[in-house]
C-alpha atoms as a PDB file:
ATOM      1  CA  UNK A   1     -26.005  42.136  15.558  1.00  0.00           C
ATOM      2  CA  UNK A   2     -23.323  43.295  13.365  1.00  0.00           C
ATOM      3  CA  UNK A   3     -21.511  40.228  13.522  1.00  0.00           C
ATOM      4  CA  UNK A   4     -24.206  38.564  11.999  1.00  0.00           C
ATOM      5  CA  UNK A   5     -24.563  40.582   9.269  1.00  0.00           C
ATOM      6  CA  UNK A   6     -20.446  40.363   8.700  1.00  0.00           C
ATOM      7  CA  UNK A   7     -20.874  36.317   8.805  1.00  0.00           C
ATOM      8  CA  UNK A   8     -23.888  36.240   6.153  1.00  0.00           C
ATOM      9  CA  UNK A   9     -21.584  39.392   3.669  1.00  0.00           C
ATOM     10  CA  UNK A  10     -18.506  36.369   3.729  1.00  0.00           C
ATOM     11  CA  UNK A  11     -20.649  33.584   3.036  1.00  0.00           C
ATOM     12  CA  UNK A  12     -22.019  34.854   0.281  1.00  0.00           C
ATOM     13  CA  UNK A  13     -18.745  36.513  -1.163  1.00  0.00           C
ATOM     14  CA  UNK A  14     -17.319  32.554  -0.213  1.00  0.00           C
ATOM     15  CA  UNK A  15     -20.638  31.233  -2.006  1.00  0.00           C
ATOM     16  CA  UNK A  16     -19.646  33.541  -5.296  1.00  0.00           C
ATOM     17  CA  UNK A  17     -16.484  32.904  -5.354  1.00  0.00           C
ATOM     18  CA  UNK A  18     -17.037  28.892  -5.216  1.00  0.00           C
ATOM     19  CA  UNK A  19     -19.674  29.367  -8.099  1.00  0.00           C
ATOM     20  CA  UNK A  20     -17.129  31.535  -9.822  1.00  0.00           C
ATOM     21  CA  UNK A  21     -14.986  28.459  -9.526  1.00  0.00           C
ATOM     22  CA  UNK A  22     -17.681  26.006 -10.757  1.00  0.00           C
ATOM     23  CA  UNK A  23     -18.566  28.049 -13.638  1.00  0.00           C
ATOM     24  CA  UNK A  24     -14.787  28.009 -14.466  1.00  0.00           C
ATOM     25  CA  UNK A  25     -14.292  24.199 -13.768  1.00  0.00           C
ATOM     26  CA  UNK A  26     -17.956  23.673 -16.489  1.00  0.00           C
ATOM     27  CA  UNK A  27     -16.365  25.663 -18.881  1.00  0.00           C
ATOM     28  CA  UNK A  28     -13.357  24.197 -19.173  1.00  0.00           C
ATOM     29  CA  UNK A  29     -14.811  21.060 -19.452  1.00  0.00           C
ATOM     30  CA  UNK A  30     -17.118  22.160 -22.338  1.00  0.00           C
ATOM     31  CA  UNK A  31     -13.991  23.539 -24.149  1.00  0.00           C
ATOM     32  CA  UNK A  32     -12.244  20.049 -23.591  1.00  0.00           C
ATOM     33  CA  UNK A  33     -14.803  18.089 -24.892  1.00  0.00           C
ATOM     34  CA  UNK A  34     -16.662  20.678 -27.674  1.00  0.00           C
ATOM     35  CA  UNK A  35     -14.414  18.510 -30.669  1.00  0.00           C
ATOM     36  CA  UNK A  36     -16.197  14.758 -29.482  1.00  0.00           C
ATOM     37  CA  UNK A  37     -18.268  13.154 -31.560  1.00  0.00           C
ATOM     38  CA  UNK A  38     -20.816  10.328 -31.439  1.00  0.00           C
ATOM     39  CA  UNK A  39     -18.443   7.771 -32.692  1.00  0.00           C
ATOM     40  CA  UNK A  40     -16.205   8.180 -29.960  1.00  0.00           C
ATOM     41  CA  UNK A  41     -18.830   8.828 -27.431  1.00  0.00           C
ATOM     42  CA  UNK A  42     -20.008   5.215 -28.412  1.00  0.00           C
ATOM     43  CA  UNK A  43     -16.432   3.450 -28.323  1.00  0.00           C
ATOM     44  CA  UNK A  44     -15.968   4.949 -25.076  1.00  0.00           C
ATOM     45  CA  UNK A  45     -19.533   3.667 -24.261  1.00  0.00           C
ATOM     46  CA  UNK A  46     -18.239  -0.132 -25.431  1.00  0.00           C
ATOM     47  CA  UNK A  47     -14.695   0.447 -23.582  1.00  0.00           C
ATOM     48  CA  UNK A  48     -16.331   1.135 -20.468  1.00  0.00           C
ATOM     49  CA  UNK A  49     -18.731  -1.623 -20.622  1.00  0.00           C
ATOM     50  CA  UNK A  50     -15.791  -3.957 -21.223  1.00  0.00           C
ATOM     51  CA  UNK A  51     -13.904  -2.648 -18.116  1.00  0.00           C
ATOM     52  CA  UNK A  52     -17.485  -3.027 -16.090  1.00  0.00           C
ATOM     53  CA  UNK A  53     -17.631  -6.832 -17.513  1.00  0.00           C
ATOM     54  CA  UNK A  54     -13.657  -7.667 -16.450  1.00  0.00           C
ATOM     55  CA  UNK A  55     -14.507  -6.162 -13.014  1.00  0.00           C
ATOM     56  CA  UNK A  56     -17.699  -8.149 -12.297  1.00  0.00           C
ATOM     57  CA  UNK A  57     -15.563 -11.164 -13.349  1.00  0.00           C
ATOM     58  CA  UNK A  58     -12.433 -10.757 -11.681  1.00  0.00           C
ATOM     59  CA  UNK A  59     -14.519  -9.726  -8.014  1.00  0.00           C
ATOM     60  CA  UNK A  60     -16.536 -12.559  -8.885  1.00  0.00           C
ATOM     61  CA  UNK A  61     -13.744 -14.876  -9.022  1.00  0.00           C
ATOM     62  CA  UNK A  62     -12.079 -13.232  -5.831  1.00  0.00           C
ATOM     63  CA  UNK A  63     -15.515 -13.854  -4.193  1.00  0.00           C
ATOM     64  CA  UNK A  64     -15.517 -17.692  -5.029  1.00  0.00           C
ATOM     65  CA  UNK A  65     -18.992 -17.314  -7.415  1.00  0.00           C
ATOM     66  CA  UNK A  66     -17.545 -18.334 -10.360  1.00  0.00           C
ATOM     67  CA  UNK A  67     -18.067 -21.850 -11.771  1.00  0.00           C
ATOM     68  CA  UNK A  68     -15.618 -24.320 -10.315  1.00  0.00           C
ATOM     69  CA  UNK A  69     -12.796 -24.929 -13.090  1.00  0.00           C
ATOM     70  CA  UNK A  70     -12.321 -28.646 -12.152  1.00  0.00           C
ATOM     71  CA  UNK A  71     -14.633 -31.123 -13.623  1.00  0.00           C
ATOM     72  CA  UNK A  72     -18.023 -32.625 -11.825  1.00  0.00           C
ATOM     73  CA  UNK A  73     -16.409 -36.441 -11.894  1.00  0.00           C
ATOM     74  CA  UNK A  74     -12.932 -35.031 -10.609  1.00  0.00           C
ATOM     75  CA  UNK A  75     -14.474 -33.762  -8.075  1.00  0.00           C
ATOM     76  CA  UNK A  76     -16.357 -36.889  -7.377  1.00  0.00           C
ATOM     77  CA  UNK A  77     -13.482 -39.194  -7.833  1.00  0.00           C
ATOM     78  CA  UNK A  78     -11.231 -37.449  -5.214  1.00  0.00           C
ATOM     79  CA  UNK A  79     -14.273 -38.085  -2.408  1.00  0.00           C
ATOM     80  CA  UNK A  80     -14.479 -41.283  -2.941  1.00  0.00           C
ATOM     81  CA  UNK A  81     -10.457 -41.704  -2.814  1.00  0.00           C
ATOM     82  CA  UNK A  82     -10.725 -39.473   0.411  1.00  0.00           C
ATOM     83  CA  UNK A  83     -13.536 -41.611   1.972  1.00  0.00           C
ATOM     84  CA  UNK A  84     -11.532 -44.740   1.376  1.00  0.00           C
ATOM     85  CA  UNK A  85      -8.953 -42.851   3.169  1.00  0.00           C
ATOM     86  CA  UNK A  86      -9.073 -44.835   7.419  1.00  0.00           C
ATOM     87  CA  UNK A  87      -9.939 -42.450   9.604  1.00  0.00           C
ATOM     88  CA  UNK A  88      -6.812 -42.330  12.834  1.00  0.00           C
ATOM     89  CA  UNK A  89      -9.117 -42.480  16.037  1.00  0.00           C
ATOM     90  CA  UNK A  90      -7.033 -41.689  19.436  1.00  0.00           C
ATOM     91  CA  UNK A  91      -8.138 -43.399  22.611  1.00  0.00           C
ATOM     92  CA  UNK A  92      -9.296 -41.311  25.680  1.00  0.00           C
END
């Protein structure tokens, strides 16, 4: 039974100590970021909604869902020069 009550003494001294830690990690933070203002909370803001909009774009075009660059009668031009194209048919 005294093992037990050993186990639950460290986990809270560990649980303290890691709160310790968090309380240190918040207040840095605070410090770091006491001297920002709205203006360049909001260009931040507009900087990370550019970097969102690239993203979407560039998976977008790794994915194949963007619109095709060629043009519709380009397009439609090579089919027909492929369907005039004879088709090689081997005997069996």
């Amino acid at each position: 039974m005294e093992y037990v009550n050993l186990i639950a003494l460290g986990c809270s001294i560990a649980a303290f100590a890691l709160s310790l830690i968090a309380c240190a990690r918040i207040g840095k933070f605070v410090r770091a970021t006491a001297d920002t203002d709205l203006e360049t909370l909001a260009n931040l803001t507009g900087d990370i909604a550019a970097l969102k909009r690239t993203c979407q774009t560039l998976n977008n075009r790794l994915n194949g869902m963007n619109k095709a660059t060629v043009p519709q009668e380009q397009i439609i031009q090579q089919m027909l020069e492929h369907q005039n194209v004879q088709q090689i048919h081997r005997g069996g």
